[in-house]
N, C-alpha and C. Protein backbone atom coordinates (compact mmCIF):
# COMPACT_ATOMS: atom_id res chain seq x y z
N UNK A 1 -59.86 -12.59 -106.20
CA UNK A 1 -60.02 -13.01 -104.83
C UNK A 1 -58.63 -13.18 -104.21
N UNK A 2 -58.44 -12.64 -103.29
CA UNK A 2 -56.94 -12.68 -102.24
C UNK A 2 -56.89 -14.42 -101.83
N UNK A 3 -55.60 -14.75 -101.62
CA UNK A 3 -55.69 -15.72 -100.91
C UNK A 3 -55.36 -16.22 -99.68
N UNK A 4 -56.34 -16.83 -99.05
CA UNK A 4 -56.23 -17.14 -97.79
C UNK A 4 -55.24 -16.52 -96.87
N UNK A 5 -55.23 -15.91 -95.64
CA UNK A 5 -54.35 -16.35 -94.61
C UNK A 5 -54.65 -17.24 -93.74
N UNK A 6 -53.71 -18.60 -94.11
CA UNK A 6 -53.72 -19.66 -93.03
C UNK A 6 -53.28 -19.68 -91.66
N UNK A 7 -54.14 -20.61 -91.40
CA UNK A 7 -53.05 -19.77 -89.53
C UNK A 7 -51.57 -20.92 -89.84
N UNK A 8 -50.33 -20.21 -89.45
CA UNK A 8 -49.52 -20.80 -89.24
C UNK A 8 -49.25 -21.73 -87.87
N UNK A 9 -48.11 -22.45 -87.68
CA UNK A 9 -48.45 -23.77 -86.97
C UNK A 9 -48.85 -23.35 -84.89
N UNK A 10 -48.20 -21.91 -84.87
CA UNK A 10 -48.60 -21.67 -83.63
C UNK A 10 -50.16 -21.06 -83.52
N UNK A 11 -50.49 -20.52 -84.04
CA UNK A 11 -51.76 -19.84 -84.74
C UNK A 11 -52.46 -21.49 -84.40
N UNK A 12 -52.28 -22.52 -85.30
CA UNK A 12 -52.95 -23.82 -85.40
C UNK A 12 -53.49 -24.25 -83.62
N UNK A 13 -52.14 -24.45 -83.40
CA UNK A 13 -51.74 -24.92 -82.17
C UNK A 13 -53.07 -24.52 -81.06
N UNK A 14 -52.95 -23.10 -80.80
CA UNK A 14 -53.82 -22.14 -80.56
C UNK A 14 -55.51 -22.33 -80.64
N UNK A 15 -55.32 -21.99 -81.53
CA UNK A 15 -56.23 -22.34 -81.93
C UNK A 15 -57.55 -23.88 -81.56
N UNK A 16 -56.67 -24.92 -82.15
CA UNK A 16 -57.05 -26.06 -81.58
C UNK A 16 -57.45 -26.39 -80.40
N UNK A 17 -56.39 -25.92 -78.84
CA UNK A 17 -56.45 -25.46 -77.62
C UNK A 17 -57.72 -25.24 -76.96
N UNK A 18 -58.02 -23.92 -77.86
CA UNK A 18 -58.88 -22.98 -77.55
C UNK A 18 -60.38 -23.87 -77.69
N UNK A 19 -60.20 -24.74 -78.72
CA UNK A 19 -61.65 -25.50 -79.19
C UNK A 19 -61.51 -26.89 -78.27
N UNK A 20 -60.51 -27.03 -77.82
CA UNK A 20 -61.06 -28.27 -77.45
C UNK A 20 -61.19 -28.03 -75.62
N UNK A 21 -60.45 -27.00 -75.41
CA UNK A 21 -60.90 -26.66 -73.69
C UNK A 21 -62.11 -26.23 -73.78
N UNK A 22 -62.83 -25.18 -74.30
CA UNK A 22 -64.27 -25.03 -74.63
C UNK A 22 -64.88 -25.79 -74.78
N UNK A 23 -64.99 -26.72 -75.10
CA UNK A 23 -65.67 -28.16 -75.56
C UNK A 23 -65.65 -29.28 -74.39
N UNK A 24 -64.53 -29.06 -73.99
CA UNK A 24 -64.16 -29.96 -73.38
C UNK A 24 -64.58 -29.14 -71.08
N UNK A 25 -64.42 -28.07 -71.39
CA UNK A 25 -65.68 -27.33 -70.28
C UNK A 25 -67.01 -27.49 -70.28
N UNK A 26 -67.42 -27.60 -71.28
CA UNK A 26 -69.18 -27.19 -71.13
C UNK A 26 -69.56 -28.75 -71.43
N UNK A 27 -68.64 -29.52 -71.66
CA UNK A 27 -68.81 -30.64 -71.63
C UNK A 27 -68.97 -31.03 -69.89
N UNK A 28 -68.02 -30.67 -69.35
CA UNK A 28 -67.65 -30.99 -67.84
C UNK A 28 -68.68 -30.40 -67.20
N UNK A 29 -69.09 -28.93 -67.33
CA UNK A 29 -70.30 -28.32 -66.36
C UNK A 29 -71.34 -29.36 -66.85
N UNK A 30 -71.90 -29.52 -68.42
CA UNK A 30 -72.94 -30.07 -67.93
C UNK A 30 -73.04 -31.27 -67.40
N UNK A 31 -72.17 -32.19 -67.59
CA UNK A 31 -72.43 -33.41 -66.84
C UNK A 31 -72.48 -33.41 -65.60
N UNK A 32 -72.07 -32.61 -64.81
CA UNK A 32 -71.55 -31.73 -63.14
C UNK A 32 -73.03 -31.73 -62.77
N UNK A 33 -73.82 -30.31 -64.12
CA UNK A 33 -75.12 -30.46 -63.70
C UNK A 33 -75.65 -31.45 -63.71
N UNK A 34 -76.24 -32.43 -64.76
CA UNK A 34 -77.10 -33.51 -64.87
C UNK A 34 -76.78 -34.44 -63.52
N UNK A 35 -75.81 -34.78 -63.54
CA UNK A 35 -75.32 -36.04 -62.35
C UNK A 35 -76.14 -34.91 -61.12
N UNK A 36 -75.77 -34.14 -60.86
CA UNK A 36 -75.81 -33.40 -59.18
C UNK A 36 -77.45 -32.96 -58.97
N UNK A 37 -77.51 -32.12 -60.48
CA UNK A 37 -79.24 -31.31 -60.04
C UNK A 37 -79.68 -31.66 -61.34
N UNK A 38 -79.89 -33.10 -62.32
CA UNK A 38 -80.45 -33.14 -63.43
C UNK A 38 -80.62 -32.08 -64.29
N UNK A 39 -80.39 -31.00 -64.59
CA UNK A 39 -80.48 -30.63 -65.46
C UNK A 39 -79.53 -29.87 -66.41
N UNK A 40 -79.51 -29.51 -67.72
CA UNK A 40 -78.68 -29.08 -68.59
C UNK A 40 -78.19 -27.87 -68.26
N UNK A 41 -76.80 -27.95 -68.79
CA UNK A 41 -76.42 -26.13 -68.52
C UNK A 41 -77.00 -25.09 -68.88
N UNK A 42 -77.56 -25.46 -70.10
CA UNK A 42 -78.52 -24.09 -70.91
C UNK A 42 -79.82 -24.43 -69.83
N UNK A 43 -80.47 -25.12 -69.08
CA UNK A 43 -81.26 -24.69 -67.84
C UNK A 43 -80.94 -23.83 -66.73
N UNK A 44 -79.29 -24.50 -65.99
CA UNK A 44 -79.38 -24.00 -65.45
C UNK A 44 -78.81 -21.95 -65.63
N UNK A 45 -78.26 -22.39 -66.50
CA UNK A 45 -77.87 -20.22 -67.15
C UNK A 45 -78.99 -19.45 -67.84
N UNK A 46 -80.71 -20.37 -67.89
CA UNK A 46 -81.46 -20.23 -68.02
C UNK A 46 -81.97 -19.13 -66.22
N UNK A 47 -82.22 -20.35 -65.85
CA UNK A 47 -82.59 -20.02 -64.22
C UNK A 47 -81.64 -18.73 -63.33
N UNK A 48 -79.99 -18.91 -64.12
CA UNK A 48 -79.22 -18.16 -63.81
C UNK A 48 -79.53 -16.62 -64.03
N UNK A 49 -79.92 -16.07 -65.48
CA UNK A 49 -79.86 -15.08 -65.88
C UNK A 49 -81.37 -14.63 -65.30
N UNK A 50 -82.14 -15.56 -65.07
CA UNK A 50 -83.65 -15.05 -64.54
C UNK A 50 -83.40 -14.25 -62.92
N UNK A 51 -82.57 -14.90 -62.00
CA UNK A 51 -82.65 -15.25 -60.65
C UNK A 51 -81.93 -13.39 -60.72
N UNK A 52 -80.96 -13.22 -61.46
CA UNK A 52 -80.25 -11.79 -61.70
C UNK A 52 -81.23 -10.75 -62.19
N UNK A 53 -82.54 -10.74 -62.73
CA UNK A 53 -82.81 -10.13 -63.14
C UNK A 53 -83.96 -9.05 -62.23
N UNK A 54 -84.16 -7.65 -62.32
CA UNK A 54 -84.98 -7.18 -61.47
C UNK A 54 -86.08 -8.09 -61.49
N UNK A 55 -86.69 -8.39 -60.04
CA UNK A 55 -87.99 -9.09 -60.12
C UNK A 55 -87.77 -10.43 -60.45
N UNK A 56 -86.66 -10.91 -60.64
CA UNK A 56 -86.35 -12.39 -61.15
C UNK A 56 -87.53 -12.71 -62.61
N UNK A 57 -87.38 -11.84 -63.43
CA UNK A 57 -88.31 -12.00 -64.75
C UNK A 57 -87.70 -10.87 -66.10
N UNK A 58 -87.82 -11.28 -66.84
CA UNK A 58 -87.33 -11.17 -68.16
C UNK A 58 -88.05 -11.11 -69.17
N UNK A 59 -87.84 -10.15 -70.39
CA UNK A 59 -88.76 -10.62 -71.45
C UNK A 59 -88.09 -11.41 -72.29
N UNK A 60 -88.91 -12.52 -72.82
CA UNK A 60 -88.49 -14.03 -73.69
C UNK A 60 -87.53 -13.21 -74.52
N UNK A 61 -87.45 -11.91 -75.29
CA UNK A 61 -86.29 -11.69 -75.97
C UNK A 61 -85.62 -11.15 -75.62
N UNK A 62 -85.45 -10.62 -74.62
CA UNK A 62 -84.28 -10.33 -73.13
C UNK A 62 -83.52 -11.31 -73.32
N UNK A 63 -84.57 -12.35 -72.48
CA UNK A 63 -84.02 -13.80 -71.90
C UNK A 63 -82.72 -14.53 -72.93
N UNK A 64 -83.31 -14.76 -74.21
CA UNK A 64 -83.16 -14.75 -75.59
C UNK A 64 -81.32 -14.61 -75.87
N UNK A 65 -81.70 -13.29 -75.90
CA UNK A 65 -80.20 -12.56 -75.91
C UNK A 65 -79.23 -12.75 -75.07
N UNK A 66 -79.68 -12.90 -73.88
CA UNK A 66 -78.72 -12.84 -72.12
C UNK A 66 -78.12 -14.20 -72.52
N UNK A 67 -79.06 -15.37 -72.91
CA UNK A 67 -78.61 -16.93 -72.89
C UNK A 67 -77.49 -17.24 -74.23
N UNK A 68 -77.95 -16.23 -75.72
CA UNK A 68 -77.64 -16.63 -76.77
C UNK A 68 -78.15 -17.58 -77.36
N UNK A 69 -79.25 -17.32 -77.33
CA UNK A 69 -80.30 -18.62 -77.76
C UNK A 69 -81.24 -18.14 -79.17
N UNK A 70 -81.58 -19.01 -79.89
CA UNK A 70 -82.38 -17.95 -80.50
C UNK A 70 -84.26 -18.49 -79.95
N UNK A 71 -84.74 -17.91 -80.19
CA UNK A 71 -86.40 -17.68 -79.50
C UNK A 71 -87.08 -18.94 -79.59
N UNK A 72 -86.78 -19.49 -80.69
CA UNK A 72 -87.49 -20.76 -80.80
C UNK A 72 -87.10 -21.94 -79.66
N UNK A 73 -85.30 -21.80 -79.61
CA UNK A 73 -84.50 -22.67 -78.66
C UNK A 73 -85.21 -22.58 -77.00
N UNK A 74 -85.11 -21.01 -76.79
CA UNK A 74 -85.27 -20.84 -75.35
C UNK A 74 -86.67 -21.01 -75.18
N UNK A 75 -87.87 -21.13 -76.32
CA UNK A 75 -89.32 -21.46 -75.89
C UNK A 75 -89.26 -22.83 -75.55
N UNK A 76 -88.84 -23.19 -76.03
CA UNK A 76 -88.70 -25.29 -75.85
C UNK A 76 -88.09 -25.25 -74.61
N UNK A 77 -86.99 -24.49 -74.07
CA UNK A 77 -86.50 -24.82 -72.77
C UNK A 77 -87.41 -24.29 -72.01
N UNK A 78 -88.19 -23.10 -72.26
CA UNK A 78 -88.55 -22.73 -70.98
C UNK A 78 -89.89 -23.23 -70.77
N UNK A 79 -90.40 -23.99 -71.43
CA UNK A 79 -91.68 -24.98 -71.64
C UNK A 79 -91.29 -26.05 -70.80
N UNK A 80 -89.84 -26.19 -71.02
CA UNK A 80 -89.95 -27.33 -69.88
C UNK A 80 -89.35 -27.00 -68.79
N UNK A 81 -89.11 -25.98 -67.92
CA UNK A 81 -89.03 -25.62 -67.06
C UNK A 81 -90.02 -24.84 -66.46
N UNK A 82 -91.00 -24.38 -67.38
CA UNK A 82 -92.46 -24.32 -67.07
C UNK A 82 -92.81 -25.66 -66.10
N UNK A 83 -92.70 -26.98 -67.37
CA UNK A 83 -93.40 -28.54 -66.66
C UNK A 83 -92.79 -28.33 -65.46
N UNK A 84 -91.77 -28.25 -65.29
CA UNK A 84 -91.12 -28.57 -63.58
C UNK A 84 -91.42 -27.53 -62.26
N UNK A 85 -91.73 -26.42 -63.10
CA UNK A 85 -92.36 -25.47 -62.17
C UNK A 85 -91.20 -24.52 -61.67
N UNK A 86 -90.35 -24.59 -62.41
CA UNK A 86 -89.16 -23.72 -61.98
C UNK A 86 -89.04 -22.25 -62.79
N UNK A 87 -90.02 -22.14 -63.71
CA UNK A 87 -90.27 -21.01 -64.60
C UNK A 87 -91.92 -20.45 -64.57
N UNK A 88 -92.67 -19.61 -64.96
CA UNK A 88 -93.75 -19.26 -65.50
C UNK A 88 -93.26 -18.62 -66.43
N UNK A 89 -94.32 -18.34 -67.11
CA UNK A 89 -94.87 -16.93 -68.22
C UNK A 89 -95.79 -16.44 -68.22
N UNK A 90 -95.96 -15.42 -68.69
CA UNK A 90 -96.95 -14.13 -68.17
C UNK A 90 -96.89 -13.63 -69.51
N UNK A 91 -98.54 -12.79 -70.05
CA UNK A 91 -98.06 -11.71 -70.76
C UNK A 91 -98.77 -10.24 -70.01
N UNK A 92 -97.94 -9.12 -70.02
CA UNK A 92 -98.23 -8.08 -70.01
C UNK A 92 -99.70 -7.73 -70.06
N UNK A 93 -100.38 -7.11 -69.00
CA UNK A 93 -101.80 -6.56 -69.39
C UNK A 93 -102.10 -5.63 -70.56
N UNK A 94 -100.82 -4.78 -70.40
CA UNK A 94 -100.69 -3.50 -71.80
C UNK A 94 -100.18 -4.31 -72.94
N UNK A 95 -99.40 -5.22 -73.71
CA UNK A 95 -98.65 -5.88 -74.33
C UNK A 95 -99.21 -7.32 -74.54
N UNK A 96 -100.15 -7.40 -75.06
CA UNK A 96 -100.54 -8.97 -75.40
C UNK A 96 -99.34 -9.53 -75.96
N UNK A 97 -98.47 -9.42 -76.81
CA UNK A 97 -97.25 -9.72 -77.89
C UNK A 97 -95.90 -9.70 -76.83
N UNK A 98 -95.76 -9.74 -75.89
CA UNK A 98 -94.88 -9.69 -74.85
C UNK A 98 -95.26 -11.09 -74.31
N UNK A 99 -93.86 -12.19 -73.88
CA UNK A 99 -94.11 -12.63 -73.05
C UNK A 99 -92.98 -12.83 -72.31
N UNK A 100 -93.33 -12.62 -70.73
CA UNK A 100 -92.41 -12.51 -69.54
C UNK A 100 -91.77 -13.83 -69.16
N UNK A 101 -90.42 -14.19 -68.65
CA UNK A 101 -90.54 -15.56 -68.24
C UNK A 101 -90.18 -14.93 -66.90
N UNK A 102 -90.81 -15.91 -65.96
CA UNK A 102 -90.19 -15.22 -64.81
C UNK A 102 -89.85 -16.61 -63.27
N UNK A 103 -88.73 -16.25 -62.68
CA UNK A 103 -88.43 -17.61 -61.98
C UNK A 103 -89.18 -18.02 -61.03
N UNK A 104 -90.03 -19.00 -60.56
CA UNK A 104 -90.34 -19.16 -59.75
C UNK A 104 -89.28 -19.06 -58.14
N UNK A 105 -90.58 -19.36 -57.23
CA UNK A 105 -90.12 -19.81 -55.73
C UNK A 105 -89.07 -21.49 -55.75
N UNK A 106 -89.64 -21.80 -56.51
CA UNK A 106 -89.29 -23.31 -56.49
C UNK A 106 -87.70 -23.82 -57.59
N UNK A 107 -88.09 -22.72 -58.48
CA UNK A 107 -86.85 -22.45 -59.55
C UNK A 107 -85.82 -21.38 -58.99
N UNK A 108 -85.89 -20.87 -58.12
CA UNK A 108 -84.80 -20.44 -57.37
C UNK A 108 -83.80 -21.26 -56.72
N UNK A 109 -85.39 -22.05 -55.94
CA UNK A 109 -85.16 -22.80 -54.98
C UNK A 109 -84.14 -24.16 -55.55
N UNK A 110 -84.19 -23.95 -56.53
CA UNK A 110 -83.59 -25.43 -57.40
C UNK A 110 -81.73 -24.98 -57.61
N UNK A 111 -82.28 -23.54 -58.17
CA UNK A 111 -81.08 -22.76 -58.82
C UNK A 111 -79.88 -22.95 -57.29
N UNK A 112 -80.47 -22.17 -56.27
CA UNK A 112 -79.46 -22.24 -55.39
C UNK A 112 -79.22 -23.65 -54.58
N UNK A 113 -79.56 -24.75 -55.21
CA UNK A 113 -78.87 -25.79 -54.88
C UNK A 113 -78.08 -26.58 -55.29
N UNK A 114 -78.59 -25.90 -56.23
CA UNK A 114 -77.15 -26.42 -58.33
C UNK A 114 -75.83 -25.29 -57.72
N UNK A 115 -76.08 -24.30 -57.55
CA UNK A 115 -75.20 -23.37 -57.66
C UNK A 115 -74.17 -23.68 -56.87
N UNK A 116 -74.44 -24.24 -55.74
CA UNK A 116 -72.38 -24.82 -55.23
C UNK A 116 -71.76 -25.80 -55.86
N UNK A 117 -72.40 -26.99 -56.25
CA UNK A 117 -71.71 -28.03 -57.18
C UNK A 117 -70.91 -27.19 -58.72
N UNK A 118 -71.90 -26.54 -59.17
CA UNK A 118 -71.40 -25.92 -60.52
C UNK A 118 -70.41 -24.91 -60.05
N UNK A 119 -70.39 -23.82 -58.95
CA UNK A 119 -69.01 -22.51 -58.93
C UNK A 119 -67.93 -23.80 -58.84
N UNK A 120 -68.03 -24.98 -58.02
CA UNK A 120 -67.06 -25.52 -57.32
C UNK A 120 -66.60 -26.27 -58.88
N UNK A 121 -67.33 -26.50 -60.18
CA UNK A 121 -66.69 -27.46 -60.93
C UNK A 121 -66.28 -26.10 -61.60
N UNK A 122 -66.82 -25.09 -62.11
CA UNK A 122 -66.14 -24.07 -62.71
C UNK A 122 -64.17 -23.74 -62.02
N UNK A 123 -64.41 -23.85 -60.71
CA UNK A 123 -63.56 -23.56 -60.46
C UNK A 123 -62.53 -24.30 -60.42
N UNK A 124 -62.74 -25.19 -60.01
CA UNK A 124 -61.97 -26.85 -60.48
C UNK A 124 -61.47 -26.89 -61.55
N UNK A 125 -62.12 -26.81 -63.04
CA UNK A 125 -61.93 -26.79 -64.23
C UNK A 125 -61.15 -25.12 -64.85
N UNK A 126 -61.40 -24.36 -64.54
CA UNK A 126 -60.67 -22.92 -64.78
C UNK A 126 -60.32 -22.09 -64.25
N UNK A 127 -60.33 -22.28 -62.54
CA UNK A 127 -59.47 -20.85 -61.73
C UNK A 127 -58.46 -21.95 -61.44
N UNK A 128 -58.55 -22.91 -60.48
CA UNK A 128 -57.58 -24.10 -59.71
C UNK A 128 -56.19 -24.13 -61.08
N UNK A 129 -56.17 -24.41 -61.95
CA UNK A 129 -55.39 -24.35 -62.68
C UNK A 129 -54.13 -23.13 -62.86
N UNK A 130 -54.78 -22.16 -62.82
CA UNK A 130 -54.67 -20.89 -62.90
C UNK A 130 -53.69 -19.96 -61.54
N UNK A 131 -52.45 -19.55 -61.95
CA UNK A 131 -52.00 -18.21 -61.00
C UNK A 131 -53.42 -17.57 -61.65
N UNK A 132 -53.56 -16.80 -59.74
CA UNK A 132 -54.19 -15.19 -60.25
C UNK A 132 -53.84 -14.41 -61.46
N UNK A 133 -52.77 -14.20 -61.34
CA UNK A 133 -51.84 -13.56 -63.06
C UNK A 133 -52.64 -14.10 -63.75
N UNK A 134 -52.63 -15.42 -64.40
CA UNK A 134 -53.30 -16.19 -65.59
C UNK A 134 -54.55 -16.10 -65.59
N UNK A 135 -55.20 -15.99 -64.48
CA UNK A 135 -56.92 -15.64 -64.57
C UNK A 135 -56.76 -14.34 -65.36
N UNK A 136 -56.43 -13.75 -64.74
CA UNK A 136 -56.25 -11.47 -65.22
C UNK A 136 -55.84 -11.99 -66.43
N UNK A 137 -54.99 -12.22 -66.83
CA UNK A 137 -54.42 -12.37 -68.44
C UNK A 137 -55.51 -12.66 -69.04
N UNK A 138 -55.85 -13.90 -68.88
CA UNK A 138 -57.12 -14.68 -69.74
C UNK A 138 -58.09 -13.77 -69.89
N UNK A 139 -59.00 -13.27 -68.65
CA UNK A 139 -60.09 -12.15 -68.41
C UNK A 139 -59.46 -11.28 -69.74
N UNK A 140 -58.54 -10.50 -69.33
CA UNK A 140 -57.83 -9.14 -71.00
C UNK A 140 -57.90 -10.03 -71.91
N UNK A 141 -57.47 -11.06 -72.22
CA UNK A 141 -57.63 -12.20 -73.51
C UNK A 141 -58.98 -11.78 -74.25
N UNK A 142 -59.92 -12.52 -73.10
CA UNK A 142 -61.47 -12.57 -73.36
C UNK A 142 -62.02 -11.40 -73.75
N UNK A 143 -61.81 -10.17 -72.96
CA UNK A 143 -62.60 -9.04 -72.85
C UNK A 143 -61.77 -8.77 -74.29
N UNK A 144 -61.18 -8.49 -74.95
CA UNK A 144 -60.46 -8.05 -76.18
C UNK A 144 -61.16 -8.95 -77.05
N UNK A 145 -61.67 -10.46 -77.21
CA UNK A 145 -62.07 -11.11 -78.32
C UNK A 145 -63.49 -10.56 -78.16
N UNK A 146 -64.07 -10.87 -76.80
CA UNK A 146 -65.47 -10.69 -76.89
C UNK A 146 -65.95 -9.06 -77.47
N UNK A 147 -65.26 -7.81 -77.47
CA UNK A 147 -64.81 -6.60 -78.13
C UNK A 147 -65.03 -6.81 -79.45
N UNK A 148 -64.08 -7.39 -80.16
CA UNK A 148 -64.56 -8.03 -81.38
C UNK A 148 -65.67 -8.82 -82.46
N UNK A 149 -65.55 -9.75 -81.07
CA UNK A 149 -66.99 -10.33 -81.63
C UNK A 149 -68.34 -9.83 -81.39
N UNK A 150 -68.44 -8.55 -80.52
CA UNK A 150 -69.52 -7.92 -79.63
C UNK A 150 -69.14 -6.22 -79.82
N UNK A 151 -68.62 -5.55 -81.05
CA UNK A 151 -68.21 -4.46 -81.02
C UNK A 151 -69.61 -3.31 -80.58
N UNK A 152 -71.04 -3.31 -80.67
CA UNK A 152 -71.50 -2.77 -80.04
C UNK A 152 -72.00 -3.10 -78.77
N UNK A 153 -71.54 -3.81 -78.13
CA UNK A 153 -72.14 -4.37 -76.57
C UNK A 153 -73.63 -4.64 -76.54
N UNK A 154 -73.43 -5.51 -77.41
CA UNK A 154 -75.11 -6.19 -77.79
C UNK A 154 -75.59 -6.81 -76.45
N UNK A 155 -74.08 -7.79 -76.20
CA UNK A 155 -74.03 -8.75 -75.07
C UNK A 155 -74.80 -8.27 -73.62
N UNK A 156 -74.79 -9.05 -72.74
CA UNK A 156 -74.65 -8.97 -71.34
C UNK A 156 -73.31 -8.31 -71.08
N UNK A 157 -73.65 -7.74 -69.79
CA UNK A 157 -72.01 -6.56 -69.12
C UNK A 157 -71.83 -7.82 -68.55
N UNK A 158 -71.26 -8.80 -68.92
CA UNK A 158 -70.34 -9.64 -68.26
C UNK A 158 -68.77 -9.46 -67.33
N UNK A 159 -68.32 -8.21 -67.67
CA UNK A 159 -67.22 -7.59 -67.07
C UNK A 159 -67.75 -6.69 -66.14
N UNK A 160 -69.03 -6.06 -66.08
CA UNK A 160 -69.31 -5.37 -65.08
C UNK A 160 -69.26 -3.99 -64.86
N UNK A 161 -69.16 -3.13 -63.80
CA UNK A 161 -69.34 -1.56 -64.28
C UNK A 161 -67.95 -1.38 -63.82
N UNK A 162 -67.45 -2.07 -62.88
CA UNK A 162 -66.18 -2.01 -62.23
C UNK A 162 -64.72 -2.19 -62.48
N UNK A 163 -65.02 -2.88 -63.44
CA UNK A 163 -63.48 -4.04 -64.46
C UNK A 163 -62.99 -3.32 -65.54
C-alpha cells in the first residue's frame, strides 16, 4: 500500500477555508430562509428546480437528481410540501410506477416571495465580497472541480449552454 499524500500546510489551509465557508453559507441561506419565508433551503431549491422545469413538474427521480437528494429524502420533503400545498403528485396515466411532482399555483406563489430575500443573502454572502475578477476565477475554480467530481455531466447544466 503507497503512503498517503497529506495535504501540506497550504493545501490544509485551503482546504479548511473551503469547509468552513460552505458550511458556514448554507448555514446563512437557510436561516435567511426560515426567519423570512419559514422554510428550509432544501424546500426552497426544492420549489426552485420545480418552478424551472417545463410545465413546472418533474419526475421524483428527475427531481431527485436536480436537488442531490436521494428518493427517500426528497419523498419526506415533498410530502410536506404536499401538506402546505405548495407541491402535488401525480402518476402518469401510461406509467403507474412514475411519480410526477409538480409546483403548484400557491408554491410558486410562495417561491417568488422567498426569492428576493434569498438572491439578496446569496449575494451579500458571495458576490458583495467579490471583484467581478474573483467571481470569474471562482466560477473556473468550480466548473474544473465540479468536472471532476461530475466527469459525465450527470449533474444539472448549472453553467449553462452559454459559459
Amino acid at each position: 500500500m503507497s503512503e498517503p499524500r497529506w495535504l501540506d500546510e497550504d493545501e490544509q489551509q485551503t482546504w479548511r477555508a473551503f469547509l468552513w465557508t460552505s458550511r458556514l453559507l448554507n448555514e446563512a441561506l437557510d436561516r435567511q430562509l426560515q426567519r423570512d419565508s419559514g422554510m428550509p433551503h432544501t424546500y426552497y431549491m426544492i420549489l426552485a428546480m420545480l418552478s424551472e422545469a417545463p410545465g413546472r413538474a418533474m419526475t421524483m427521480t428527475a427531481l431527485a437528481a436536480e436537488v442531490r437528494s436521494s428518493p427517500s429524502r426528497l419523498s419526506h420533503a415533498v410530502a410536506r410540501l404536499e401538506e402546505s400545498g405548495w407541491v402535488r403528485r401525480t402518476k402518469p396515466p401510461d406509467d403507474r410506477r412514475t411519480t410526477i411532482a409538480e409546483l403548484t399555483d400557491k408554491g410558486f406563489d410562495v417561491l417568488a416571495e422567498a426569492a428576493p430575500g434569498h438572491v439578496e443573502e446569496v449575494r451579500r454572502h458571495l458576490f458583495d465580497p467579490l471583484t467581478r475578477e474573483q467571481a470569474l476565477r471562482l466560477r473556473e475554480t468550480l466548473r474544473t472541480l465540479l468536472g471532476n467530481l461530475d466527469p459525465d455531466g450527470r449533474g444539472p447544466d448549472i453553467f449553462g449552454p452559454s459559459s
